[in-house]
Structures are given as C-alpha cells and as structure tokens.
Protein backbone atom coordinates (compact mmCIF):
# COMPACT_ATOMS: atom_id res chain seq x y z
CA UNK A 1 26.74 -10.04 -0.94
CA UNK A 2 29.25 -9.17 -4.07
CA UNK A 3 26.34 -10.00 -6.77
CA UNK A 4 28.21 -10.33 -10.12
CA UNK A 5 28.19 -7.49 -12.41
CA UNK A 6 26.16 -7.88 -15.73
CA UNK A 7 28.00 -7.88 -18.63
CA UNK A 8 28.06 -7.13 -22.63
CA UNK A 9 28.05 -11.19 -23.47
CA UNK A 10 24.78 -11.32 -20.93
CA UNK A 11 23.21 -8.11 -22.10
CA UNK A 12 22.74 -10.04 -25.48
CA UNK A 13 21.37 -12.81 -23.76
CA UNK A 14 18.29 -10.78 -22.08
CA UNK A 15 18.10 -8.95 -25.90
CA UNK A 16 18.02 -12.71 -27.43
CA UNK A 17 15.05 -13.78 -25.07
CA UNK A 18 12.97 -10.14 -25.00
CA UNK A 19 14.39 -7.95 -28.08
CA UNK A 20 16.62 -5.25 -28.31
CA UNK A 21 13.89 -2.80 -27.91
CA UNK A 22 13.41 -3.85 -24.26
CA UNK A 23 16.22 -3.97 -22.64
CA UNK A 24 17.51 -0.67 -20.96
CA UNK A 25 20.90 0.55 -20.64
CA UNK A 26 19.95 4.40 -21.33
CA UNK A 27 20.91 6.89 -18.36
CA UNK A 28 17.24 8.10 -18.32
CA UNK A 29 15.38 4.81 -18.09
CA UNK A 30 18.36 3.99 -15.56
CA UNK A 31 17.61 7.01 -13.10
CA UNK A 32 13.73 6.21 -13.40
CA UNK A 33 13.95 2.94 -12.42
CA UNK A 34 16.28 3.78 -9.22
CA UNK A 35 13.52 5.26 -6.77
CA UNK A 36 9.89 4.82 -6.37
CA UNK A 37 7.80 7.37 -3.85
CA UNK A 38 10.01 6.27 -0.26
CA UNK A 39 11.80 9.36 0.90
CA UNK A 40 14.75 10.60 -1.34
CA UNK A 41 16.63 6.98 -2.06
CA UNK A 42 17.96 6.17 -5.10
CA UNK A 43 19.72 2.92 -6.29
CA UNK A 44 20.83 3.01 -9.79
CA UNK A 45 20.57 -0.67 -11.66
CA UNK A 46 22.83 -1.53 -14.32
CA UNK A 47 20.10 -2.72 -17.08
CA UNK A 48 15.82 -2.06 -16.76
CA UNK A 49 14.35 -5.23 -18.91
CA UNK A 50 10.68 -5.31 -20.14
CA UNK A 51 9.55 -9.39 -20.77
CA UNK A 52 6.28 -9.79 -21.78
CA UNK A 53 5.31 -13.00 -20.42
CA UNK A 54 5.94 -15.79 -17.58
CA UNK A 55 8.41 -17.70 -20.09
CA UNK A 56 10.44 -14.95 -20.80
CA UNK A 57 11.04 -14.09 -17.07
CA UNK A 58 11.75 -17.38 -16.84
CA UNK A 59 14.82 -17.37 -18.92
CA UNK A 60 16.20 -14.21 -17.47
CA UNK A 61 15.63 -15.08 -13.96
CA UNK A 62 17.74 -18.87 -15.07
CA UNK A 63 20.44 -16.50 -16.32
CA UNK A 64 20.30 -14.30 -13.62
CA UNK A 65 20.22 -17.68 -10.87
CA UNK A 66 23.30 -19.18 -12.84
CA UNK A 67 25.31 -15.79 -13.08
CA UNK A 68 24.71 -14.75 -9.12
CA UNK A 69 23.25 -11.66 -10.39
CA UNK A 70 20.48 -9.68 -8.39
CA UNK A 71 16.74 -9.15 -10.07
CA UNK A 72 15.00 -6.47 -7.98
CA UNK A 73 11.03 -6.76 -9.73
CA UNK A 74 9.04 -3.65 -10.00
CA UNK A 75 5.90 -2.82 -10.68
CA UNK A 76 4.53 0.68 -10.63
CA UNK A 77 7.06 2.31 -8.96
CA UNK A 78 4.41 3.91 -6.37
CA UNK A 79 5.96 2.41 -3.09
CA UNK A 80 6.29 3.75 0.18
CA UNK A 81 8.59 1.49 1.54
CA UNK A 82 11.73 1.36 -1.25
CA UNK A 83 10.57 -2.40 -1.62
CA UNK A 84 11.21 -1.87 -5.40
CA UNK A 85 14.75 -0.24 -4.86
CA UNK A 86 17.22 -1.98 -6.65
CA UNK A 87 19.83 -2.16 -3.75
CA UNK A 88 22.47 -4.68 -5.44
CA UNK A 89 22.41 -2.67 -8.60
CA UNK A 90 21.66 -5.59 -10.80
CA UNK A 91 18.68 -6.07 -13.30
CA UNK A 92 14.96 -4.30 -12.81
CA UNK A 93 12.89 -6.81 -14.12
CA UNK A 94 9.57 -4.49 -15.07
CA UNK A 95 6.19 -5.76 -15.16
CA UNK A 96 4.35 -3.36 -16.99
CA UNK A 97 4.39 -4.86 -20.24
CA UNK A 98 2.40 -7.44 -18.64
CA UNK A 99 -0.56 -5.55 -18.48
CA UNK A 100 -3.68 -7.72 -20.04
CA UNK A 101 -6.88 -8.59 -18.27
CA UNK A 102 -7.14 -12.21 -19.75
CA UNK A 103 -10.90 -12.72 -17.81
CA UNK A 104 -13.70 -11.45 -16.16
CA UNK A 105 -15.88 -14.69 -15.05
CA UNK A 106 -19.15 -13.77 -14.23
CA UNK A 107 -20.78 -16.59 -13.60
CA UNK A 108 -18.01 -17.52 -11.13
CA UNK A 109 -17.19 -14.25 -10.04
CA UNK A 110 -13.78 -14.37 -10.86
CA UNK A 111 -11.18 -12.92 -13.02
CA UNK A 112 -7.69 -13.54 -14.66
CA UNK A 113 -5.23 -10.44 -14.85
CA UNK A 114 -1.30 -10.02 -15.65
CA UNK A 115 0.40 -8.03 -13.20
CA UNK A 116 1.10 -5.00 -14.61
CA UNK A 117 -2.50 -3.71 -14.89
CA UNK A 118 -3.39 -0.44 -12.86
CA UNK A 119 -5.45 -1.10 -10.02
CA UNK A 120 -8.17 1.57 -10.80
CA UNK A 121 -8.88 -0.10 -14.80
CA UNK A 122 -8.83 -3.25 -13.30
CA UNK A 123 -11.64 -1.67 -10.64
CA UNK A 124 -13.38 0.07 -14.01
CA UNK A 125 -13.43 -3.12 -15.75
CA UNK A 126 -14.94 -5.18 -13.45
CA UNK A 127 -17.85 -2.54 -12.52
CA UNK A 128 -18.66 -1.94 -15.88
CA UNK A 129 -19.94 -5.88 -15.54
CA UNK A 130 -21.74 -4.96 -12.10
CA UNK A 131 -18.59 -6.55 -10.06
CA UNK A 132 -16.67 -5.09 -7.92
CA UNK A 133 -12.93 -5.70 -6.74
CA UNK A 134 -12.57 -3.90 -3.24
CA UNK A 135 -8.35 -2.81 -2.42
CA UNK A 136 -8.58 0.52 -3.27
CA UNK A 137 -5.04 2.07 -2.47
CA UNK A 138 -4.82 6.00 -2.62
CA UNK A 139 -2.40 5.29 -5.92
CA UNK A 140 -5.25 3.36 -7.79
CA UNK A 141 -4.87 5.39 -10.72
CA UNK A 142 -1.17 4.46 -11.35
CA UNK A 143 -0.17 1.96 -8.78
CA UNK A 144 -0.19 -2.71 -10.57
CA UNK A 145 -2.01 -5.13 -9.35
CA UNK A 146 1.79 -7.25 -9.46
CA UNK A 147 3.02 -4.52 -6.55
CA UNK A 148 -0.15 -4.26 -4.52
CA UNK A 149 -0.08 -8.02 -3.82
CA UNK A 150 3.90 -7.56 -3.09
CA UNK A 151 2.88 -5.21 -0.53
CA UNK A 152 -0.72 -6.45 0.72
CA UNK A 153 -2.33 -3.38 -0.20
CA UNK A 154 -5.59 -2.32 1.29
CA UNK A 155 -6.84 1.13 1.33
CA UNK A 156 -10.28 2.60 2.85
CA UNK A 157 -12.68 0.05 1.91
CA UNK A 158 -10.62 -2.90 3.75
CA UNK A 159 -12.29 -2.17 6.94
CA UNK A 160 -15.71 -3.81 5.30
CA UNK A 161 -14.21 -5.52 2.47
CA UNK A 162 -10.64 -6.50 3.90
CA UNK A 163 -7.28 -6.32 1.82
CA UNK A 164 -5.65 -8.07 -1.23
CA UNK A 165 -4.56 -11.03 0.17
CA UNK A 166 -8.57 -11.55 1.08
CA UNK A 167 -9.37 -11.76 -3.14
CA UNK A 168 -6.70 -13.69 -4.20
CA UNK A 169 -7.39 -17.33 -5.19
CA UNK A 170 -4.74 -18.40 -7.44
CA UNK A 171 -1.03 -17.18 -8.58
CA UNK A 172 1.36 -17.94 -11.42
CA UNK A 173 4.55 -17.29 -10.57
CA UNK A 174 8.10 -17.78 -11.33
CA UNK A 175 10.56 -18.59 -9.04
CA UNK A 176 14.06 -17.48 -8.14
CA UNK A 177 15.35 -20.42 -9.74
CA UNK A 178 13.07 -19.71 -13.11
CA UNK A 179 10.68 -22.51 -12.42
CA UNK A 180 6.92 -21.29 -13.41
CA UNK A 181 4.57 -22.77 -10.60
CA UNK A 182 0.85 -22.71 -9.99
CA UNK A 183 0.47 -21.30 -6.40
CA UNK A 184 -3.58 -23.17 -5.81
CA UNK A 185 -6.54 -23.37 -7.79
CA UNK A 186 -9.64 -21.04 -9.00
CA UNK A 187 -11.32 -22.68 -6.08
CA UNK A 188 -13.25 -20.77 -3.55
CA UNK A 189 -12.01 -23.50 -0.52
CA UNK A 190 -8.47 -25.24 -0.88
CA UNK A 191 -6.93 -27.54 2.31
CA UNK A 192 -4.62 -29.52 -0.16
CA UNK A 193 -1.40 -28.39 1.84
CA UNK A 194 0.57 -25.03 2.75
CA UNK A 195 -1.15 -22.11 1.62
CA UNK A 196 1.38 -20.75 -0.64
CA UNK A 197 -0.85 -18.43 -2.18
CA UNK A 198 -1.42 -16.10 1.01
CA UNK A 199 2.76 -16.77 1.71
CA UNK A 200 3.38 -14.86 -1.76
CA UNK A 201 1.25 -12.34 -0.98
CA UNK A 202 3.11 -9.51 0.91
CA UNK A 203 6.30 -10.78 0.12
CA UNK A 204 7.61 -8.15 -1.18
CA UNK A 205 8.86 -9.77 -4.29
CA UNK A 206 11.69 -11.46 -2.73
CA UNK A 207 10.38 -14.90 -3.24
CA UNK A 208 8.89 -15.39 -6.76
CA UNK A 209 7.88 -12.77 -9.68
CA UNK A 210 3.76 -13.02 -10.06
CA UNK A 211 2.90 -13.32 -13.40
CA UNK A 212 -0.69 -14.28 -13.60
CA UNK A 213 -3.48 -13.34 -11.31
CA UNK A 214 -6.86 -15.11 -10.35
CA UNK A 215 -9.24 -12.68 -8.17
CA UNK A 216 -12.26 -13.14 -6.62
CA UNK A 217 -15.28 -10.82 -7.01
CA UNK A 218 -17.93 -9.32 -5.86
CA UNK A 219 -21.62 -8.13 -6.46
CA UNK A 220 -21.16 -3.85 -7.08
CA UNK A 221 -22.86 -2.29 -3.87
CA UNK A 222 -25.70 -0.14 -5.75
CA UNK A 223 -26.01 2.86 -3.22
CA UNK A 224 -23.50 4.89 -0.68
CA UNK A 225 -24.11 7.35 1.50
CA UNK A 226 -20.85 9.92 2.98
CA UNK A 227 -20.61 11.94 6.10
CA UNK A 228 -17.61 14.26 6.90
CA UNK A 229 -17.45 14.35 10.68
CA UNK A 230 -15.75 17.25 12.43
CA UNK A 231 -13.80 17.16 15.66
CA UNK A 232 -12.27 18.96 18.31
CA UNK A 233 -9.53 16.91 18.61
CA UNK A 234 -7.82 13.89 17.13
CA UNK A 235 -7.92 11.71 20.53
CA UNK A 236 -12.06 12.21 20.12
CA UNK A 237 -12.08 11.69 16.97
CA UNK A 238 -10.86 8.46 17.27
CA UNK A 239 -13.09 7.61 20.71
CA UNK A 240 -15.88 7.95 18.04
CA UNK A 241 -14.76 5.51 15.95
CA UNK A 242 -15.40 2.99 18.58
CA UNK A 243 -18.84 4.08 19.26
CA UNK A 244 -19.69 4.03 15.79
CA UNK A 245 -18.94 -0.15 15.66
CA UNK A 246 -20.21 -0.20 18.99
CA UNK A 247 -23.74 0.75 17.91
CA UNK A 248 -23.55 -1.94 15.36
CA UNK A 249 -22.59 -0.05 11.86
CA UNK A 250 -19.89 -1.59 9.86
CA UNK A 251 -18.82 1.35 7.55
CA UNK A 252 -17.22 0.63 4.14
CA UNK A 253 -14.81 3.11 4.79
CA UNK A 254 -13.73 4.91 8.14
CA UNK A 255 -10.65 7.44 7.43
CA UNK A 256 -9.18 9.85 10.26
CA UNK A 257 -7.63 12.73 8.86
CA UNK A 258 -6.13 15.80 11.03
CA UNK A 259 -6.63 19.62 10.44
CA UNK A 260 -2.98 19.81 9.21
CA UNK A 261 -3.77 16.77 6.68
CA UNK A 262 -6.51 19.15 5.27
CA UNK A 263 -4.83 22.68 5.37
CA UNK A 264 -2.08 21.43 3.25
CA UNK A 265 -4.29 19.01 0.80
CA UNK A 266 -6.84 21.94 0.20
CA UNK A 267 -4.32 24.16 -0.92
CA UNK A 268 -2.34 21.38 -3.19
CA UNK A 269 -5.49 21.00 -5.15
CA UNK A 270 -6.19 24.73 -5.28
CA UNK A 271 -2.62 25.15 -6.95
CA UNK A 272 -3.72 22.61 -9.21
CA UNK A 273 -7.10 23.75 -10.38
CA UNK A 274 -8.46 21.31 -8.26
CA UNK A 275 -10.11 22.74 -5.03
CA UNK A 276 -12.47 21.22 -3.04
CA UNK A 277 -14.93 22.92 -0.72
CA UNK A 278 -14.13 22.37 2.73
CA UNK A 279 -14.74 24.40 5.75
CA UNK A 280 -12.46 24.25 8.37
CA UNK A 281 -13.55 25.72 11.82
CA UNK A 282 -11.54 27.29 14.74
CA UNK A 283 -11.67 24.83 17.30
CA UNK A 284 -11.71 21.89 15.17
CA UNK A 285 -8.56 19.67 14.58
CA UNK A 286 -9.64 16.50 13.10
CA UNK A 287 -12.39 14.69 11.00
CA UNK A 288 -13.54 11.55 10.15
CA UNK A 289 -15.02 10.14 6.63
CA UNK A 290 -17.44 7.75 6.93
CA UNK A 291 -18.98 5.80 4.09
CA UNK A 292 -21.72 3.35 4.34
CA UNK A 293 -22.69 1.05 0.84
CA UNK A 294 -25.22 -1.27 0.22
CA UNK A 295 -28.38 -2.26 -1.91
CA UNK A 296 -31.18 -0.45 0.61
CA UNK A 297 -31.21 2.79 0.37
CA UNK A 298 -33.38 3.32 3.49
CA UNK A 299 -31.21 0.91 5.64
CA UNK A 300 -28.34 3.46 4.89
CA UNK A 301 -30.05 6.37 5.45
CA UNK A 302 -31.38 4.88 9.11
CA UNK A 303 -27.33 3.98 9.66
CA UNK A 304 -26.10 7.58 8.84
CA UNK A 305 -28.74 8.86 11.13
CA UNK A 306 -27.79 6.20 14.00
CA UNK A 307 -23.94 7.47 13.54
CA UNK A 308 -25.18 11.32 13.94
CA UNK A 309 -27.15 10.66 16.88
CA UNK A 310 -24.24 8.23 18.41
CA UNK A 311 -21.42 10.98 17.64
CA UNK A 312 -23.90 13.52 19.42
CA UNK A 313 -21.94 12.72 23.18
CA UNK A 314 -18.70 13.57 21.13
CA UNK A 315 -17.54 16.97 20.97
CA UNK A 316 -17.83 17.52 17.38
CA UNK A 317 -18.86 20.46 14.64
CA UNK A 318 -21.97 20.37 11.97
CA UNK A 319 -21.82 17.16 10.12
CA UNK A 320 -21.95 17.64 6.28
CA UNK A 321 -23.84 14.60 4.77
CA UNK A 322 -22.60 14.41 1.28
CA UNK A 323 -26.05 14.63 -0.68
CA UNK A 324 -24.65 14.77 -4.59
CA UNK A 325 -22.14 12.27 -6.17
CA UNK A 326 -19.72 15.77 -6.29
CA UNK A 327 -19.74 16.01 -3.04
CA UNK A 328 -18.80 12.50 -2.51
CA UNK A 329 -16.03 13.38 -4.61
CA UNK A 330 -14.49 16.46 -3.27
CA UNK A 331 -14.03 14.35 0.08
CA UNK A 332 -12.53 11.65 -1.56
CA UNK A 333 -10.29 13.35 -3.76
CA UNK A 334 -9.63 15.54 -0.11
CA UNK A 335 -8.44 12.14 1.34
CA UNK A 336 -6.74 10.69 -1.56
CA UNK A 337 -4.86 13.71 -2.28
CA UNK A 338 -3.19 13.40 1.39
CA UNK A 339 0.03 11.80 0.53
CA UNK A 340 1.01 13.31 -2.46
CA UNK A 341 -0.03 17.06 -0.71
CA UNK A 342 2.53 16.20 2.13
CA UNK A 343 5.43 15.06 -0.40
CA UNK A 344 4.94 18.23 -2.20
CA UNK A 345 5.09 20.29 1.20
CA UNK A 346 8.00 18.65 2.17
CA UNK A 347 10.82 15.62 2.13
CA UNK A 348 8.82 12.93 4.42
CA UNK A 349 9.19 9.42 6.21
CA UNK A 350 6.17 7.89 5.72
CA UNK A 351 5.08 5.23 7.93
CA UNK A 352 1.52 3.25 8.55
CA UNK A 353 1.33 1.64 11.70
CA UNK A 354 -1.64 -0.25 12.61
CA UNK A 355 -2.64 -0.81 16.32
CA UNK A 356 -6.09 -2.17 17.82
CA UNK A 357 -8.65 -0.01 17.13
CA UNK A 358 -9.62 1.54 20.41
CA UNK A 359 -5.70 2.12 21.09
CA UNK A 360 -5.24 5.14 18.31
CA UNK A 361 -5.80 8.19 20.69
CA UNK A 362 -3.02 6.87 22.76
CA UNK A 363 -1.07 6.10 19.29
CA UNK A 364 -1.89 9.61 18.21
CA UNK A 365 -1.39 11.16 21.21
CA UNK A 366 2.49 9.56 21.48
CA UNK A 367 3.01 10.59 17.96
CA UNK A 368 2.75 13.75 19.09
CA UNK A 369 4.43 13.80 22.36
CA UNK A 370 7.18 11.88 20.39
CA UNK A 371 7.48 14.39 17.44
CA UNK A 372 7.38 17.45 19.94
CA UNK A 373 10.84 15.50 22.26
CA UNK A 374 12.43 15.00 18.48
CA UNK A 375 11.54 17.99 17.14
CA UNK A 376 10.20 17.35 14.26
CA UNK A 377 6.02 17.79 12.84
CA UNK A 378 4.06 14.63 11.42
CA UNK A 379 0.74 14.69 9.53
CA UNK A 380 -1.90 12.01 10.79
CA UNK A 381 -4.36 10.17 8.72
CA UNK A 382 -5.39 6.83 7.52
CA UNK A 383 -8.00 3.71 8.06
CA UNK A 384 -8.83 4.54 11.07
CA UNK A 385 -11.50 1.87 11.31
CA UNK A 386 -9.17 -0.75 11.00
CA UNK A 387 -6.40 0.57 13.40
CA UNK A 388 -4.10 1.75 10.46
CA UNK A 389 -2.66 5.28 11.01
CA UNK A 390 -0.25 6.79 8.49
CA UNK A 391 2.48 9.43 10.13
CA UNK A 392 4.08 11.55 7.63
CA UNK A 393 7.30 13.03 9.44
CA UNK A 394 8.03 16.05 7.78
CA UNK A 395 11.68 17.31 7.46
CA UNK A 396 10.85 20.74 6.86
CA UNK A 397 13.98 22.89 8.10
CA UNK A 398 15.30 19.84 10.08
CA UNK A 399 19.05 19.76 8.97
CA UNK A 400 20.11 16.30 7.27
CA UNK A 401 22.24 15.10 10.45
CA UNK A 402 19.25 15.36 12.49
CA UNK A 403 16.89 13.81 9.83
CA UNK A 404 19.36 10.77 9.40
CA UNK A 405 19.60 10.34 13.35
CA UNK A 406 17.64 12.00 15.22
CA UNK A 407 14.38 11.43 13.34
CA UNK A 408 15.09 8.18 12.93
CA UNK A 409 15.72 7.66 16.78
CA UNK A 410 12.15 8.82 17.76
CA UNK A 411 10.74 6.48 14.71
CA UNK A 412 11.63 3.63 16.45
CA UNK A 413 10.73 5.27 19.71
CA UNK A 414 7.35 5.51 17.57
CA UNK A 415 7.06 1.88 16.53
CA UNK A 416 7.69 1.03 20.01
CA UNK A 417 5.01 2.56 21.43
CA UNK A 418 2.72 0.81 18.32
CA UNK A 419 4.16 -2.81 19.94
CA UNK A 420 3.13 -1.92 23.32
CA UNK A 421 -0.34 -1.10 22.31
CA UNK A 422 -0.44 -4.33 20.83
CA UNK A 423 0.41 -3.33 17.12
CA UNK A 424 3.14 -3.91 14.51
CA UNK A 425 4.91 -1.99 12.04
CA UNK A 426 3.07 -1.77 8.59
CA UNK A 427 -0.72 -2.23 7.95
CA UNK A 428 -0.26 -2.00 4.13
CA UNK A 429 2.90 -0.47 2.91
CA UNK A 430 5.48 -3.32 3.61
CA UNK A 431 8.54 -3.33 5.17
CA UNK A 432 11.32 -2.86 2.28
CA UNK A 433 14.35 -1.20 3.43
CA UNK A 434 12.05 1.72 5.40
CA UNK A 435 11.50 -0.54 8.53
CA UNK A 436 14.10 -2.95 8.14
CA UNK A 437 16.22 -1.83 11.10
CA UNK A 438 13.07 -1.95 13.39
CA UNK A 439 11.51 -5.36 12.44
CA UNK A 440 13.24 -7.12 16.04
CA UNK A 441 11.00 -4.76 17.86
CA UNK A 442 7.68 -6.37 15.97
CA UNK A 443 9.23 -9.74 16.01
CA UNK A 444 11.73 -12.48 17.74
CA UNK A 445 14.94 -13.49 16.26
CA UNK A 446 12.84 -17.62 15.99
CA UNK A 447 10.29 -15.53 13.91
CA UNK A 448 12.89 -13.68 11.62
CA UNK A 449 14.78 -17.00 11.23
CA UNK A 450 11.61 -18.85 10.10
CA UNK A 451 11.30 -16.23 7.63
CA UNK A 452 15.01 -16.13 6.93
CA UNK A 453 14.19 -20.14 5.98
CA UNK A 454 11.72 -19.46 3.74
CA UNK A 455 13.56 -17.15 1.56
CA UNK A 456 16.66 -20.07 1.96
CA UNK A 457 14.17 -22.42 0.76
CA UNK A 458 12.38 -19.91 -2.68
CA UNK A 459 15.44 -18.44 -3.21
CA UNK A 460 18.95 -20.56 -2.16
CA UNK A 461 21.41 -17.76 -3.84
CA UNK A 462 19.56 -14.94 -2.62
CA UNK A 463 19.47 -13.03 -5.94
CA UNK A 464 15.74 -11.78 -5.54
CA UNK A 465 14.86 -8.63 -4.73
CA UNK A 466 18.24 -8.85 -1.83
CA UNK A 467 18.29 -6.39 0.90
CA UNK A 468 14.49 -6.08 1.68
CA UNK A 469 12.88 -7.09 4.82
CA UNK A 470 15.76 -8.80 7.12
C-alpha cells in the first residue's frame, strides 16, 4: 500500500497531544527504532512517538486512521521475528513510557500492569508478595509485558505452567480506529461471547495497541530441585524426554540444548567475566535441564531420583544434581545465554518450531540432514518438553546469495518437515515478516482468509502494524 507520508503540519499534531519532548525525528532515535534482534533488517520510520497513556494513543492512532498513515507499535525491541519492524516507514508508536504496575491483588490473585513493564520486575514484584507470574522468556530482563502478549511468549516454565495467553484475564486496548475497548473482565470464567481477549493475544500488534493489563497469579512454588542430564546424542536425548512424562513427572522446565549450544555459550560468558562451570565430555553431544518445583521437598527429591533411575536405559553421562542455588544458576544463565552466544558467533535465522513431543529426534535429526544438503550449520535448543525446538542457522562464511536463497530454500524445506510431523511454524516467537512466506505450508488459503477478515474487520485501512503475518 502507498501509506501517506507524515508531515510538518502532523508532526505538531502528535507534539500537541504528547509534547515536544516525545516525539522523535532525530537520526539516532530513528536508526534504533528500525530493527529489533531478527537477523540484520532494518526499516527506518519517519517519526518514534512516546504517549504515556491509552488516551493519548488514542488521538494519534485517530490521526494516523484519518491520514492513511502506518503505526507499527513496539515494545522492547527484543523480537525474533521483525514483528516490530516498521515496514511502511510511518510512525513507531513506543510503549515504554507506559511502564507502571497499577496492582498486585492478593486476595484475588491478580494484578494490573501497563505494557511497557519488563517482564523480569514484573516477575520480582509479584514474588516479593509470595506470587508468582510464570512466562519466563530468555529476554526477561529487557523484553515488555505489551510485546510478550503480541507474540504469546512462553519460555521454560510453560511446559508446567503454560504461556501468556494462559494468565491473561482482561485487556485495554485501543483500536486501529482509536476507539479504547475493554477486551473481558477480571473474572476467572467468562462465556459472555467471542473471546477477544485470547484473539489479541499473539496478534502481533496488528489489531489493537494493549494498553492495560489484568494477569492472573499464582501461589510462589517454595522449593526446586535441577538436574543437568548428559547425552550421547541429541535423538536420545530427546527419547528421554518421553520417558521422563511417561513415568509420571511433570517438570517445570524441560530444555534440550546441544554440545554446540554449550561450546559457544561457555565461552561467551567467559569473554564476559561470566563463566560457568560445565564439563563437557567426549562422547557426549547433548543435555537436558530438568527442573522440578513445588512445596514438598521430599516429593521432589523422590521425582529427581525416579528421573535418574528412568534415564538409566538411556545412554547418558554422570548426572550433576544442582545442590546450591549457584549451581542452579550457572545452568540457567548456561541456557539463557544461548541466543545471544549464537548472535555474537555469527549473523543467524532464528526459528522455533514446535512439533509433538515424541516427534523431535526425527525434527532434529532432519535439521541436520537438511542443514548438511544446504550447507549451512544450525544450533539446537529449546522447550523440549513441550515440543518447541529453536534452530539457529548460522551464516558463518555462507556468501549473501546463498544466505538470501539457498538458506532460505532448505528453511522451508525445514518447516515442512515440522508440518508433516504434525507441527507448525512458531511455538513462541510469532510470525512477523520471518515466516511470512511459509505460513500456506502451516495453513489453507480458508484459514488465512478468516484471518485476513479479522484484520478487515479491527483494522478496515490497514494502517496497523502492515506487512506482518499475511
């Protein structure tokens, strides 16, 4: 679409509604505000505005609706899947000034936050009252609340606790067309009509701008216990998954990680002071973390024993049970350190399929067969207890032709593979503009143009976040 350009005589609009002080026309804010952590794009908008409340997006996003130009929201900028890319050009429309926690309920277990908090003082906040909020993305520590329900984050402790959408019970939100609505209530059971709360949530921000938050809670588990889990290869370390729900244990967290996922972590935290203390063996390429929580401390410590004498048919290495709250931490900092290790090794695509559980070894094993016809190497982790594996193709030496093409050629030969083992495309990072071109191979043209309809329907002139999903 030709979106209309944004001119002086509007400019003083948006400084009329917000002040001059946040609106952003400065090369540096500019070039900030033009890429998020998804490969190398970079999509520079023509003015970065920071509202500070529901009623001033609401005027901007009128202006915007009236004016046919494009509003791309954006939250922490921590992305994997350029759903935050401002495509059009156009206005970013931040979030983080909107950054309060308005309530912590107790006696309801609920609370009421503004978008732009950071997941991990949100988490902070709520334990320091003995609650407990569980999404715990690997970017906790700088990633909003606003983006992680845009994206339906999850992280490890989804595969006991389950993922954003699971703790949301109420949204304000404006509209495309600058209407503020109410999404539900602060009710724990609602059947009055469509569910538009769960519809907002992973939509990427291209129907309405969340402003206003209502989460449920939880008691804080009291006690965890961690195991690190060697094995000889990835395909067995991922047939002991199974057996682990098999013999009844439902882990709070269950993350595969590959040697090469290690090697390349360890030494990104050594360079930055950081290290952790990690053996790896000859003759063992992957490992699983397993965490178990709860109130009993002897009911965990009879679990991790069940899950060492289950893995013992498994070809695996000595089992380190994390006995000290550092130890707990070194393997956690190991695993959340992943990501940002690969990035720093090398230009990646990052994708994070999710197939049944008891179909990764053939995922991981295709991967690999894939990556070896295409030429290129990947890095393997994720929640592997809920079927979510993360491939980080690595472009290494790979000229840029054969990145552009080639690469992305076996990708989709990739996601294919995920739809025949019964999977789809993205377990928790969206789709943005990353797997745009493959969303027909996850779903039929009558699915895409029910979604297509929805959009119609939220947002008739298509000015919201354009360019993201279809």
């Amino acid at each position: 679409m030709n979106y209309t350009k944004v001119t002086p005589q509007i400019l003083e609009l948006f400084k009329n509604i917000v002040g001059n002080e946040f609106v952003f026309v400065d090369a540096e804010t500019l070039e900030i505000n033009a890429s998020d952590e998804t490969e190398d794009h970079k999509f520079i908008p023509e003015v970065v505005i920071k509202p500070a409340n529901a009623e001033e997006i609401s005027q901007i996003i009128k202006i915007c609706n009236e004016a046919f130009i494009a509003v791309t929201p954006r939250g922490g900028g921590t992305g994997l899947s350029g759903g935050a890319l401002p495509l059009a050009a156009g206005v970013v429309l931040s979030t983080e000034r909107l950054n309060k926690i308005i309530e912590i309920d107790e006696r309801n277990l609920q609370a009421t936050v503004e978008p732009g908090v950071i997941t991990e003082v949100f988490q902070n906040a709520v334990k320091e009252k003995g609650l407990f909020y569980p999404p715990d993305p690997s970017s906790r520590g700088t990633c909003f609340l606003g983006g992680n329900l845009a994206e339906n984050a999850g992280g490890p402790k989804a595969v006991k606790y389950g993922v954003t959408r699971d703790y949301v019970l109420n949204m304000e939100v404006v509209l495309p067309t600058g209407d503020i609505i109410k999404t539900a209530a602060n009710v724990l059971k609602n059947s009055t009509g469509y569910n538009l709360t769960q519809l907002m949530c992973g939509s990427e921000g291209t129907l309405g701008i969340i402003t206003k938050i209502v989460f449920k809670l939880r008691p804080l588990p009291q006690k965890d216990v961690t195991l690190l889990v060697p094995f000889s290869t990835s395909e067995e370390a991922c047939r002991g998954i199974t057996a682990v729900y098999m013999a009844g244990i439902n882990p709070s967290g269950m993350e595969f990680v590959e040697r090469e996922a290690i090697v390349k972590t360890k030494k990104y935290l050594e360079d930055l002071g950081k290290g952790v203390n990690i053996d790896l063996p000859d003759g063992i390429n992957a490992h699983l973390i397993i965490e178990l929580d709860g109130n009993d401390e002897e009911a965990l410590m009879k679990d991790a024993e069940k899950i060492m004498t289950t893995l013992a048919d498994y070809e695996t290495g000595e089992i380190l049970f994390a006995d000290s709250d550092q130890q707990k931490e070194e393997l956690w900092r190991l695993r959340r350190n992943v990501s940002p290790a690969v990035n720093a090794y090398s230009l990646t695509k990052a994708e994070d399929v999710v197939v049944p559980r008891a179909a990764l070894p053939a995922l991981i094993t295709s991967v690999k067969e894939i990556g070896s016809e295409y030429k290129f190497n990947s890095v393997c982790y994720g929640h592997a207890g809920d079927g979510n594996l993360h491939i980080n193709i690595m472009k290494e030496q790979l000229s840029d032709e054969w990145w552009n093409k080639e690469v992305n050629e076996g990708i989709a030969k990739i996601f294919k593979r995920v739809v025949e083992l019964g999977g789809t495309l993205s377990g928790e990072h969206g789709i943005g503009i990353a797997k745009r071109p493959y969303m027909s191979l996850a779903m039929g043209e009558v699915n895409l143009n029910l979604m297509r309809g929805i959009k119609k329907v939220f947002d008739p002139k298509g000015i919201l976040n354009p360019g993201k999903i279809f």
